[in-house]
Structure formats: C-alpha cells, structure tokens
Protein backbone atom coordinates (compact mmCIF):
# COMPACT_ATOMS: atom_id res chain seq x y z
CA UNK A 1 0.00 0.00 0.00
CA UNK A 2 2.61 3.19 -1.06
CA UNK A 3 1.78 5.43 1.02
CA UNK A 4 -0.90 4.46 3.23
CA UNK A 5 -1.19 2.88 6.79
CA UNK A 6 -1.04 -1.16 7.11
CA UNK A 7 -2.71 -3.41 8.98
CA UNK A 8 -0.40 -5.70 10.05
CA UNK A 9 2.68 -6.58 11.27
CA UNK A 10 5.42 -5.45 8.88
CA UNK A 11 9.24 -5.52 9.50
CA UNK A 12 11.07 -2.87 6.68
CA UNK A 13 14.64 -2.47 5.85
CA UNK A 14 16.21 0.99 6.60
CA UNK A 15 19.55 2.20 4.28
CA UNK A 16 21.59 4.36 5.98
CA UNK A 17 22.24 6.29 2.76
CA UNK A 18 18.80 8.16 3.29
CA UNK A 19 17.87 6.64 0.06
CA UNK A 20 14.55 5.25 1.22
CA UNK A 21 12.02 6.50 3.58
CA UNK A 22 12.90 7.73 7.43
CA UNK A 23 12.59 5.15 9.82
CA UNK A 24 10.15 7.54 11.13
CA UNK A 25 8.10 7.75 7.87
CA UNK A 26 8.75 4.00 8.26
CA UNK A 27 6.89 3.42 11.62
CA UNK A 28 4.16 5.98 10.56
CA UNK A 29 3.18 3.86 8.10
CA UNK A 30 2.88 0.76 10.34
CA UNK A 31 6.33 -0.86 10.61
CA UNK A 32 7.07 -2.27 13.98
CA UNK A 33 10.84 -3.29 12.88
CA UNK A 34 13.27 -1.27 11.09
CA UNK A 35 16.76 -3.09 10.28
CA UNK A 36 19.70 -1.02 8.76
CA UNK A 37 21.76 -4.32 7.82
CA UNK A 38 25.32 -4.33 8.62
CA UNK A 39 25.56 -0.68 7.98
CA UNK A 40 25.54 0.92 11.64
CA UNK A 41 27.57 -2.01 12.82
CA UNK A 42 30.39 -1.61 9.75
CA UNK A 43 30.54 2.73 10.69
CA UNK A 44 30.81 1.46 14.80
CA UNK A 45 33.57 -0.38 13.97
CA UNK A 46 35.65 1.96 11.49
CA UNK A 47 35.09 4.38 14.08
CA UNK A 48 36.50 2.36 16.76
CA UNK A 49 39.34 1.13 14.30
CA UNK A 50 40.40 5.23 14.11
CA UNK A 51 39.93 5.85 17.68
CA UNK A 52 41.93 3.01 18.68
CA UNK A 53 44.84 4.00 16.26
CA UNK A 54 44.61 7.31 17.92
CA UNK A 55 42.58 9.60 15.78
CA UNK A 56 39.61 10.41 15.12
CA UNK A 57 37.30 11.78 12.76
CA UNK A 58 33.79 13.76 13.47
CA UNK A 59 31.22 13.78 10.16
C-alpha cells in the first residue's frame, strides 16, 4: 500500500544512505521493525578502528 497505513505486522529495511524513507516515515506507516543491515555495525567499527589508532574523525 505506497503510502498508506497497514494493517499488520510489517518488518522494513532501513539504508543508511537516506535513500529510502525515514525510519520515522517507516513506523508511521505501520512498521514495527526497522533493520539497517550491517551498515551501523560496519561505521561502529571503522570508528573504533580510528579511535583506537589514535585519531579520530567527526562527520
């Protein structure tokens, strides 16, 4: 239903890359579980990698 408001249970996949709709806009139209994949934990860990090698980079 693009757009709209389900009626059930519905589990959505989130890009990081804000190439889809906002997890917000996401729940709004009836998700009740967002996933990102393996981006969030892939930027955790590249950020600990550069904090641990003693720099570190803000975005």
């Amino acid at each position: 239903m693009p757009g709209g408001r389900l009626d059930a249970t519905a589990h959505a996949f989130a890009p990081l890359d804000g190439s889809g709709p906002s997890p917000a806009e996401l729940g709004r139209r009836g998700a009740t579980r967002i996933t990102s994949g393996p981006g969030l934990q892939r930027r955790a860990t590249e950020a600990l990698r550069g904090i641990a090698a003693g720099r570190t980079e803000r975005r």
